[in-house]
C-alpha atoms as a PDB file:
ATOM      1  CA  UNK A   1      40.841  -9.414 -37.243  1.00  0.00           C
ATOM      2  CA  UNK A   2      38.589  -7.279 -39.404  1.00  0.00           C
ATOM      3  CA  UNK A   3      38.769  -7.222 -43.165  1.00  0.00           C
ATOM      4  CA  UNK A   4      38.600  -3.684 -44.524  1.00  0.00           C
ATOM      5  CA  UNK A   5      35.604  -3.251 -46.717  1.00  0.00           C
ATOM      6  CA  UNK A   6      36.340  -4.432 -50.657  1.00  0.00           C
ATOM      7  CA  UNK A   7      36.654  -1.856 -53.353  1.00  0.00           C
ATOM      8  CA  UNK A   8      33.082  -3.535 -54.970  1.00  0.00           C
ATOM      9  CA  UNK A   9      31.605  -2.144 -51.332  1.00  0.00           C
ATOM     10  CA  UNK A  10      32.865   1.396 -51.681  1.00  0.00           C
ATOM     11  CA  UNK A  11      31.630   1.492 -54.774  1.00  0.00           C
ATOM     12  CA  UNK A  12      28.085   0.511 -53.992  1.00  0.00           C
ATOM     13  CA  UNK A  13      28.319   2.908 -50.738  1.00  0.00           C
ATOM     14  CA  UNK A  14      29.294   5.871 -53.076  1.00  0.00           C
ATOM     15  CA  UNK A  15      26.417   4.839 -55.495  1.00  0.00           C
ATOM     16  CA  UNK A  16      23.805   5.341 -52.531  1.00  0.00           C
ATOM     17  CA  UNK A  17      25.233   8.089 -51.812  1.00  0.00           C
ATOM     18  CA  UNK A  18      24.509   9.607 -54.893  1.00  0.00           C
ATOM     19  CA  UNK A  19      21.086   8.406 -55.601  1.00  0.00           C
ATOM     20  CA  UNK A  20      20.183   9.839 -52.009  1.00  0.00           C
ATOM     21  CA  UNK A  21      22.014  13.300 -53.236  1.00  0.00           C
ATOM     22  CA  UNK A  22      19.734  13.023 -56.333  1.00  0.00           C
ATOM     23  CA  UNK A  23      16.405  12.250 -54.425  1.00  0.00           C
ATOM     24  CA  UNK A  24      17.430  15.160 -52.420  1.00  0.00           C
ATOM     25  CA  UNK A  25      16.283  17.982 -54.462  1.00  0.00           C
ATOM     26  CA  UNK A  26      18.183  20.005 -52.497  1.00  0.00           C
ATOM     27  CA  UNK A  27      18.230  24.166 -53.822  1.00  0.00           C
ATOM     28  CA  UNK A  28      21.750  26.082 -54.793  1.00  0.00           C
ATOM     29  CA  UNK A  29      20.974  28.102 -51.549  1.00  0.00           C
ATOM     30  CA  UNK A  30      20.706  24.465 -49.595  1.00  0.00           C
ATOM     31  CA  UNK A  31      23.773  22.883 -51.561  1.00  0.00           C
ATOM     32  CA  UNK A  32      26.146  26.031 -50.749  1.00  0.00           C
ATOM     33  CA  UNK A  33      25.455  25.529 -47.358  1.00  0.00           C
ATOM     34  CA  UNK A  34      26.627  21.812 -47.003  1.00  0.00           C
ATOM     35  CA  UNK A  35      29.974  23.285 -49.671  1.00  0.00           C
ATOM     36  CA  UNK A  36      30.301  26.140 -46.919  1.00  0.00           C
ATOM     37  CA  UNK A  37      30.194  23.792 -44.039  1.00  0.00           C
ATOM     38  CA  UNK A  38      31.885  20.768 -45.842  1.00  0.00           C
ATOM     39  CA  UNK A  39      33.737  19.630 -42.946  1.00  0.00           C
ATOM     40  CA  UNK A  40      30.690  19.586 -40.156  1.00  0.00           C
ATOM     41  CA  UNK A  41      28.665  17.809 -42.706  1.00  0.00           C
ATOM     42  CA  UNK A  42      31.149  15.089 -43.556  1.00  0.00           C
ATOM     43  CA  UNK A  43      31.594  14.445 -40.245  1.00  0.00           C
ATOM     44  CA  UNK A  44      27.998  14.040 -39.538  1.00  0.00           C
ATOM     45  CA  UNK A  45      27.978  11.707 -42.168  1.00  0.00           C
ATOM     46  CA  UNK A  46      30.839   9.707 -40.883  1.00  0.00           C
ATOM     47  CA  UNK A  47      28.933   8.997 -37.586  1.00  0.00           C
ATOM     48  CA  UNK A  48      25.449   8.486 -39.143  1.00  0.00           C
ATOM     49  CA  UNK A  49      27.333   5.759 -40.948  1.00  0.00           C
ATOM     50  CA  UNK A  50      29.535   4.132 -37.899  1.00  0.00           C
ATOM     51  CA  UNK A  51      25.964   4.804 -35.911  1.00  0.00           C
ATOM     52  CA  UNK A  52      24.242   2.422 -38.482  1.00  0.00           C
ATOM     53  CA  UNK A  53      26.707  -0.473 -38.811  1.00  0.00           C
ATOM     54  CA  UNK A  54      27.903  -0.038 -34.977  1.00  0.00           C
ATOM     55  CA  UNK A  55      23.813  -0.488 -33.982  1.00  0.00           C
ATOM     56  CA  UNK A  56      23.916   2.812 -32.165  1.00  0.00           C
ATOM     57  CA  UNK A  57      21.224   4.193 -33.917  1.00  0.00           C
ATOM     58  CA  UNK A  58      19.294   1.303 -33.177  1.00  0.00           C
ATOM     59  CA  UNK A  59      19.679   2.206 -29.330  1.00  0.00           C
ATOM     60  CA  UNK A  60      18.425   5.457 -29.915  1.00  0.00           C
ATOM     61  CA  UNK A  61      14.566   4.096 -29.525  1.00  0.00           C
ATOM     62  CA  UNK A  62      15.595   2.165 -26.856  1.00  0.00           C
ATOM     63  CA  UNK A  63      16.880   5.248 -24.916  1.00  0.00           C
ATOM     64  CA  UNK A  64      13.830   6.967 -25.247  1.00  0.00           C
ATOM     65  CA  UNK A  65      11.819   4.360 -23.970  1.00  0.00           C
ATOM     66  CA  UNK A  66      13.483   3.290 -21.086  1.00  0.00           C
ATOM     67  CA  UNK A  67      16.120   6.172 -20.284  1.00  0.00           C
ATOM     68  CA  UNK A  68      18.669   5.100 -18.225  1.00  0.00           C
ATOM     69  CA  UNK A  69      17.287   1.893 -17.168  1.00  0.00           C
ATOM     70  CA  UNK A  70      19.026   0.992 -21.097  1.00  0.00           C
ATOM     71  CA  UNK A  71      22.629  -0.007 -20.976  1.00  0.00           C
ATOM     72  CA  UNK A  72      24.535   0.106 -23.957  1.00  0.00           C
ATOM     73  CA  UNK A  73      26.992  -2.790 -24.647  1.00  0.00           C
ATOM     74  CA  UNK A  74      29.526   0.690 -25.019  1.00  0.00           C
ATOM     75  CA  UNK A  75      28.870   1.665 -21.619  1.00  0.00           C
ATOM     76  CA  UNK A  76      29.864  -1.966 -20.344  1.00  0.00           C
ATOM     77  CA  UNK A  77      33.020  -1.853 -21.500  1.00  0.00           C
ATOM     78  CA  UNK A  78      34.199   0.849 -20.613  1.00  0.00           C
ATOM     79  CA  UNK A  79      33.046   1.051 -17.118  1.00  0.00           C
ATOM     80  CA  UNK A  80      33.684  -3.174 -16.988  1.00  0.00           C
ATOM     81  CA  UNK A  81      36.762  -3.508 -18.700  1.00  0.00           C
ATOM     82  CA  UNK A  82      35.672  -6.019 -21.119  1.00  0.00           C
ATOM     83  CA  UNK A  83      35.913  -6.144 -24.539  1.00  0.00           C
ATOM     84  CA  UNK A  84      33.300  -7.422 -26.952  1.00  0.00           C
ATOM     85  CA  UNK A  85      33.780  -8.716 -30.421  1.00  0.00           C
ATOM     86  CA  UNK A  86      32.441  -6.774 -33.745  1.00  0.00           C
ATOM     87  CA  UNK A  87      30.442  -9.470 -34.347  1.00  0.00           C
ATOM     88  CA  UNK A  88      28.834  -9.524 -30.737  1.00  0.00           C
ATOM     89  CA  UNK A  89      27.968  -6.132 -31.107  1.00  0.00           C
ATOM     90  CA  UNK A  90      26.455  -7.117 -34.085  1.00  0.00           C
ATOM     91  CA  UNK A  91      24.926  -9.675 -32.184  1.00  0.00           C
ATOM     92  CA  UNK A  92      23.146  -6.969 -29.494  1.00  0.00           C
ATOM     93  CA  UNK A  93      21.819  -4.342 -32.343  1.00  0.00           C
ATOM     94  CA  UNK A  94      19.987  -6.945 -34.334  1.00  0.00           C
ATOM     95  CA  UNK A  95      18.603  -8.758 -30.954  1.00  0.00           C
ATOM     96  CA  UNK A  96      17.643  -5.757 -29.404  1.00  0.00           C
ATOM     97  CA  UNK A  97      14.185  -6.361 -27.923  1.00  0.00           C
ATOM     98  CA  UNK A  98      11.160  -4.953 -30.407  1.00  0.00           C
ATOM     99  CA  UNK A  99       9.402  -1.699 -29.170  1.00  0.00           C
ATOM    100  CA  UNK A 100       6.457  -3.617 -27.069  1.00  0.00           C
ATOM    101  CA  UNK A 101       8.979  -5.564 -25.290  1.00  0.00           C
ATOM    102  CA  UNK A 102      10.945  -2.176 -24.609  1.00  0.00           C
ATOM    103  CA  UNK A 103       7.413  -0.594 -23.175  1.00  0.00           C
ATOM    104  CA  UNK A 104       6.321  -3.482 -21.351  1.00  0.00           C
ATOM    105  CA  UNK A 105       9.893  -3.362 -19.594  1.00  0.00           C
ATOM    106  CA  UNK A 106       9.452   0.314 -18.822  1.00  0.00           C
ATOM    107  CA  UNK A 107       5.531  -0.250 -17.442  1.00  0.00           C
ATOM    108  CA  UNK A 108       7.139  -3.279 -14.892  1.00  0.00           C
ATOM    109  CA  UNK A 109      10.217  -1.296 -13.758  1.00  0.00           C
ATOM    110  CA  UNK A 110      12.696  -3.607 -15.547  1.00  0.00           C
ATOM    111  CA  UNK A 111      16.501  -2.549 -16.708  1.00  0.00           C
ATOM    112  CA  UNK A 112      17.973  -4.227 -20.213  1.00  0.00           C
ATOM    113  CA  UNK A 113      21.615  -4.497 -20.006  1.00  0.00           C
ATOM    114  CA  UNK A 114      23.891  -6.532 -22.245  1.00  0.00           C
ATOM    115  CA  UNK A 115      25.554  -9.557 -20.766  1.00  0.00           C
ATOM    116  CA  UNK A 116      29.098 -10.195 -20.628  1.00  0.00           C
ATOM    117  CA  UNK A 117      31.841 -10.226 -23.471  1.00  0.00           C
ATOM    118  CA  UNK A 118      31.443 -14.456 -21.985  1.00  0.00           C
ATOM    119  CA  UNK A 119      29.492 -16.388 -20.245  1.00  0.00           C
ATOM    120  CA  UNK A 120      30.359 -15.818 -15.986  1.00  0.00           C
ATOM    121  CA  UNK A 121      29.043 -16.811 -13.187  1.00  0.00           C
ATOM    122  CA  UNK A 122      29.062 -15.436  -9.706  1.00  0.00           C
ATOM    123  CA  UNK A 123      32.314 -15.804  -8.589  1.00  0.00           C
ATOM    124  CA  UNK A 124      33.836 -14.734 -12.019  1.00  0.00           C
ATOM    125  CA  UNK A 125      31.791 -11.132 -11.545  1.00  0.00           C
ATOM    126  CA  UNK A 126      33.770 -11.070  -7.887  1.00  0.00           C
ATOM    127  CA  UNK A 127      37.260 -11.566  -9.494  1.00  0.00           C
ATOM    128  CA  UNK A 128      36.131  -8.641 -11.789  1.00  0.00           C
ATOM    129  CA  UNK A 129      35.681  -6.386  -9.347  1.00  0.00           C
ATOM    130  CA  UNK A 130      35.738  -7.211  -5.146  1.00  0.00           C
ATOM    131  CA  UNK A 131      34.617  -4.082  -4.106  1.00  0.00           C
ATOM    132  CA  UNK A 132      30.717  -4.592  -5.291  1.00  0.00           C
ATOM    133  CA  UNK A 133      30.768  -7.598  -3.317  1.00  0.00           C
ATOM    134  CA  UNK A 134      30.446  -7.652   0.606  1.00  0.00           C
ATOM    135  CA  UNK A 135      32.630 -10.627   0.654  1.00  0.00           C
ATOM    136  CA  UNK A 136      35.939  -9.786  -1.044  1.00  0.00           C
ATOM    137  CA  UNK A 137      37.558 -12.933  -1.247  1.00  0.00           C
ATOM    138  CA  UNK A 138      35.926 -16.385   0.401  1.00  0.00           C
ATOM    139  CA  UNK A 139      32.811 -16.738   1.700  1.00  0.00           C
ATOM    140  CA  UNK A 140      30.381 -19.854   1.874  1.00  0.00           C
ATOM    141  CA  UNK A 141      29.871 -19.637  -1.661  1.00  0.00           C
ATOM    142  CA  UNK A 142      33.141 -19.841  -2.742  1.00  0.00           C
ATOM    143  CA  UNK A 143      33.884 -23.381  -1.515  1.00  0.00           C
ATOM    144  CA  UNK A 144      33.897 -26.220  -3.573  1.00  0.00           C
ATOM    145  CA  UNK A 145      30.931 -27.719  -2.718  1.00  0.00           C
ATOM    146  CA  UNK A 146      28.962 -24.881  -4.137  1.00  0.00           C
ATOM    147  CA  UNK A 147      28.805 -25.446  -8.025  1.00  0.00           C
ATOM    148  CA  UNK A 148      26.044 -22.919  -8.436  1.00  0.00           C
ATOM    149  CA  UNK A 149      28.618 -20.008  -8.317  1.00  0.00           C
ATOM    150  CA  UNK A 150      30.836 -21.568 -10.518  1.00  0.00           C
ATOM    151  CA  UNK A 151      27.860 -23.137 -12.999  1.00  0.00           C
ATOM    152  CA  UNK A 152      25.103 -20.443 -12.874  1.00  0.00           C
ATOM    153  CA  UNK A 153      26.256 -18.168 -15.607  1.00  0.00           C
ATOM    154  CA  UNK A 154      25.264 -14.900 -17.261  1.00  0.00           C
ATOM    155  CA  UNK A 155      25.473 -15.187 -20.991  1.00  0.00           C
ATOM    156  CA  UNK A 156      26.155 -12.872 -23.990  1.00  0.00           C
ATOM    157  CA  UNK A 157      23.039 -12.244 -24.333  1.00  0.00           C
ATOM    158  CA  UNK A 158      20.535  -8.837 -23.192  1.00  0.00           C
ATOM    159  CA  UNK A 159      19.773  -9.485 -20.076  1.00  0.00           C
ATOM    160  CA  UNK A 160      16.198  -7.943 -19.031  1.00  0.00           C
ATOM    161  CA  UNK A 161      15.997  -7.919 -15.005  1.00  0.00           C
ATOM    162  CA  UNK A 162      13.643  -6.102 -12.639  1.00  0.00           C
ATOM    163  CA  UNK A 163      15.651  -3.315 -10.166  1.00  0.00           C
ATOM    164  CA  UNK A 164      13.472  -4.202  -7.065  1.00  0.00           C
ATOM    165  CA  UNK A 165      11.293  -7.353  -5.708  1.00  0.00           C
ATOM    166  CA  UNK A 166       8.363  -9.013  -7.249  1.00  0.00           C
ATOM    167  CA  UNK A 167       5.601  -6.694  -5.491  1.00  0.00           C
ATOM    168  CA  UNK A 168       3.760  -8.204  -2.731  1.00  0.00           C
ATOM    169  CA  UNK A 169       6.275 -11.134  -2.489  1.00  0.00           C
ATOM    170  CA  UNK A 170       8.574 -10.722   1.041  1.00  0.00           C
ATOM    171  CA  UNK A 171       7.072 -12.683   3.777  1.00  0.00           C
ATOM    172  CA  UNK A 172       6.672 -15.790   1.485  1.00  0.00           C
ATOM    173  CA  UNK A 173       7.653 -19.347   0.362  1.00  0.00           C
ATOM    174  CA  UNK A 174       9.403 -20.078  -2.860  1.00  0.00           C
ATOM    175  CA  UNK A 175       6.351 -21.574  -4.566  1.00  0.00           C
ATOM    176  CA  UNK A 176       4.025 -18.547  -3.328  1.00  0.00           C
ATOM    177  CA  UNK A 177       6.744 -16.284  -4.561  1.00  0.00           C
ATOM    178  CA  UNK A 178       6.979 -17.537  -8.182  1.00  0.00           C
ATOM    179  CA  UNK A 179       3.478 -18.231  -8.972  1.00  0.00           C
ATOM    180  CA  UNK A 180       3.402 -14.039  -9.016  1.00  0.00           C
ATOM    181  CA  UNK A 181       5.472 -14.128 -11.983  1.00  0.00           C
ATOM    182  CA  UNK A 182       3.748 -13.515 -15.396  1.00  0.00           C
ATOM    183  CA  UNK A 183       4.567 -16.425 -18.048  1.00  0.00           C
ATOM    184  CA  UNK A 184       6.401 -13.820 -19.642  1.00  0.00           C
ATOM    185  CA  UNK A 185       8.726 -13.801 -16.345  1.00  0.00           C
ATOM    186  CA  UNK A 186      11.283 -16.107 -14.742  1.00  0.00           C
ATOM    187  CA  UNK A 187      13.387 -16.019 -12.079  1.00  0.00           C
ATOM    188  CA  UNK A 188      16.959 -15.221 -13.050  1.00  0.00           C
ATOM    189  CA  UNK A 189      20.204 -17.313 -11.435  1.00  0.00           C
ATOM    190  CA  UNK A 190      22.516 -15.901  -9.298  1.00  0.00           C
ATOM    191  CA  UNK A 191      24.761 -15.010 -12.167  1.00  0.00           C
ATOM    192  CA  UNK A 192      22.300 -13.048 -14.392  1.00  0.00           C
ATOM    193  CA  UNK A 193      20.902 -11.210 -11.567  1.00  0.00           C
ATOM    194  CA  UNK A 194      24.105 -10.518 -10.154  1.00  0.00           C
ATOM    195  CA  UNK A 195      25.642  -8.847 -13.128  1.00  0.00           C
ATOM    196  CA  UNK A 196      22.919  -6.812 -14.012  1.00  0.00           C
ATOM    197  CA  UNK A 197      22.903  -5.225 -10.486  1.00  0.00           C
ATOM    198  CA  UNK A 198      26.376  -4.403 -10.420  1.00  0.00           C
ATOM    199  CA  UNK A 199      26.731  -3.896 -14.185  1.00  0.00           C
ATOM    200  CA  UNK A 200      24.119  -1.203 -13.189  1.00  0.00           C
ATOM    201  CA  UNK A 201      25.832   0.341 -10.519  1.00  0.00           C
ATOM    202  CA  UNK A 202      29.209   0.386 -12.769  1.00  0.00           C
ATOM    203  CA  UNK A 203      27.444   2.381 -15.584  1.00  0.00           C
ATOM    204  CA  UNK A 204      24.722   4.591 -13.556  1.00  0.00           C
ATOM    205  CA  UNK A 205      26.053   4.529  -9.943  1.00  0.00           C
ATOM    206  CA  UNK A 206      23.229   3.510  -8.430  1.00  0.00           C
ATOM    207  CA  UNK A 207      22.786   1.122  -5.879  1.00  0.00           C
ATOM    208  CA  UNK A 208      19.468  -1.182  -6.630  1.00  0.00           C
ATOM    209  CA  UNK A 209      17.840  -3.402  -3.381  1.00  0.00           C
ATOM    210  CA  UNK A 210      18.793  -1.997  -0.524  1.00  0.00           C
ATOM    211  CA  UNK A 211      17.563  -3.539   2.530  1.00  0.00           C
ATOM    212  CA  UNK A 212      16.033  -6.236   0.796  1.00  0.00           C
ATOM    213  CA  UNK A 213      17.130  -9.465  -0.790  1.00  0.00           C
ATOM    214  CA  UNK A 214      15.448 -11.786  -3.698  1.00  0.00           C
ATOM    215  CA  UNK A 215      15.589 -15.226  -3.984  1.00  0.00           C
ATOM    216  CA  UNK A 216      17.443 -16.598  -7.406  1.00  0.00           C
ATOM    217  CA  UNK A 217      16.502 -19.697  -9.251  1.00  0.00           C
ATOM    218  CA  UNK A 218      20.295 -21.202  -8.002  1.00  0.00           C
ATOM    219  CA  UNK A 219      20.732 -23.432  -5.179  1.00  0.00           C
ATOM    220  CA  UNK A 220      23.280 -24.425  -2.617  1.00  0.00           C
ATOM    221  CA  UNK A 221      24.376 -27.384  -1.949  1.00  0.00           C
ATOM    222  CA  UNK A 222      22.400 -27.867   1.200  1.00  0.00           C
ATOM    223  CA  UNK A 223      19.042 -27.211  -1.096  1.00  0.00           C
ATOM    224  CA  UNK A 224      18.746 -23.340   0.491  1.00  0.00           C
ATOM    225  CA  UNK A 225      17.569 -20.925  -2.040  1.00  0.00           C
ATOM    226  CA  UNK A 226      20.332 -18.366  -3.253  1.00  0.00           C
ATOM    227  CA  UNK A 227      19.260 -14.974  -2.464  1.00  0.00           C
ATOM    228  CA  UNK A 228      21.216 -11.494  -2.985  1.00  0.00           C
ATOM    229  CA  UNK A 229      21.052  -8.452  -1.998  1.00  0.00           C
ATOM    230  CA  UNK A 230      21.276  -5.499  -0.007  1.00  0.00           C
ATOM    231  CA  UNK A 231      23.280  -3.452  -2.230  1.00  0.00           C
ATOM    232  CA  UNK A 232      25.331  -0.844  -1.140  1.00  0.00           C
ATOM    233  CA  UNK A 233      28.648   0.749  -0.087  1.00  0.00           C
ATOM    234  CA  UNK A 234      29.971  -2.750   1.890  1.00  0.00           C
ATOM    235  CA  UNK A 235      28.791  -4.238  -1.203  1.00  0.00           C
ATOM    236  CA  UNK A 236      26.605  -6.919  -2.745  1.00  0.00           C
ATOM    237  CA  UNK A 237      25.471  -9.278  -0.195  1.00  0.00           C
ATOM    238  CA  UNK A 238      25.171 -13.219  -1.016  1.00  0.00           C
ATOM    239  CA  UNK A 239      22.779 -15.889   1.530  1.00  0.00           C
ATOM    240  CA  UNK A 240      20.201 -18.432   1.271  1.00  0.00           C
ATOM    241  CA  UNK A 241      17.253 -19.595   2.730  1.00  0.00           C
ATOM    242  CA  UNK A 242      15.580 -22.998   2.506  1.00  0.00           C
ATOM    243  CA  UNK A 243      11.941 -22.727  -0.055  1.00  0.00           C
ATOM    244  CA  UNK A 244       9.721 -22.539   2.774  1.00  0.00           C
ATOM    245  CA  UNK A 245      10.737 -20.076   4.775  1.00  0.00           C
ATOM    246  CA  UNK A 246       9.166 -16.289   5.138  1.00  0.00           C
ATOM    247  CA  UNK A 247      11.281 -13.047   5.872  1.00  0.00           C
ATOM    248  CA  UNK A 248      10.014  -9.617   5.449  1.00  0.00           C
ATOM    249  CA  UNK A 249      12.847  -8.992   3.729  1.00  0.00           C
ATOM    250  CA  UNK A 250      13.378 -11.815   1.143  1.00  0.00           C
ATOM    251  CA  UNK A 251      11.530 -11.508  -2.023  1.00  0.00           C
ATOM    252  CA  UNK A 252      12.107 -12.964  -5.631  1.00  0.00           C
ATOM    253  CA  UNK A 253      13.794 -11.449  -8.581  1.00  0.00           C
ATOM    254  CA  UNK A 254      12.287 -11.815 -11.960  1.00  0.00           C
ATOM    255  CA  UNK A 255      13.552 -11.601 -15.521  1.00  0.00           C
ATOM    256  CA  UNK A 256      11.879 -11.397 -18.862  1.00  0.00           C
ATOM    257  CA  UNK A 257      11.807 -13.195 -21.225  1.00  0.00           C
ATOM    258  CA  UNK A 258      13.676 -12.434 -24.663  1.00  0.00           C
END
């Protein structure tokens, strides 16, 4: 539970306050203005403050780099139903990616979202919500022998993932897919890329590779290559295909690195 702030802190707090006010310079036209719209103004100041601490003002540059390909950890939970801690949303302002991460993102078509309030894996992002899924309940991947949707988790952690295909990688292997990746790239498991996807469709209602799957770095238990895809309104389709096949439509998803 959270410890209200000591009477030391409010003291400091007030102190900045009024060495800012000082600084200020501000004119008796300028100060009558704040007296004549006290209540505006202190309420500006209240959410300047819980913007600061909170790491929303952080997001601000983040937002106008990347638009709404940038998911606040806010905008998770409430569209989720999950509930992060203070100090995880601590966690996400001070780890947000620096600016020419955040540009580099935006140049390669990328999405940052925030991971989960903890780690899950693909068949815990199912229970959360059937309806993105194409399978509801079952499926091959939910029998016991499969350990990569039970074991391939996303983590509380941003989560950086690309909304379409490597370019220029359908119609090829596994190792001719991944040596397109950049060293600043890898290929995310089934559980990262599948809650970005539908974490994006929760918060923006958008549905991202449809018609097309991408191969994931998890693998059956047969060795086949976890793809997903397909998005839509029957929901988020789950297959595999052995390394060396081809299909014009199975390419690879990439991350980036953070």
């Amino acid at each position: 539970m959270a410890q209200p702030m000591t009477s030391e802190q409010e003291r400091q707090i007030k102190r900045f306050f009024e060495d800012a006010l000082i600084g200020l310079g501000l004119t008796k036209d300028q100060a009558q203005t704040l007296i004549t719209s006290g209540g505006e103004f202190q309420q500006e100041v209240k959410d300047l403050m819980l913007a600061f601490v909170t790491g929303k003002q952080v997001y601000k540059l983040a937002r106008a780099i990347l638009g709404n390909d940038f998911i606040t950890p806010e905008e998770v939970a409430k569209t989720r139903g999950i509930t992060y801690t203070e100090e995880q949303l601590r966690q996400f302002s001070n780890t947000l990616p620096k600016v020419e991460v955040l540009q580099w993102l935006r140049e390669h078509g990328y999405m940052l979202v925030p991971g989960p309030a903890n780690p899950i894996a693909l068949l815990d992002i199912r229970v959360m919500n059937a309806t993105y899924f194409y399978s509801k309940e079952g499926g091959w991947y939910a029998n016991d022998s499969e350990k990569f949707s039970r074991d391939d988790k996303a983590a509380v952690k941003w989560l950086a993932v690309r909304k379409d295909i490597v370019p220029d990688s359908t119609s090829k292997t596994w190792e001719e897919q991944t040596v397109l990746l950049s060293s600043d790239e890898y290929v995310p498991n089934a559980g990262e890329f599948a809650w970005a996807i539908t974490t994006y469709y929760a918060v923006r209602g958008i549905y991202l590779f449809p018609g097309l799957y991408a191969r994931t770095s998890s693998v059956g238990s047969d060795g086949g290559r976890v793809d997903l895809g397909d998005f839509g309104s029957s929901g988020l389709r789950v297959d595999y295909y052995f390394d060396d096949n081809r299909s014009g439509d199975l390419g690879v998803a990439s991350a980036r690195k953070l």
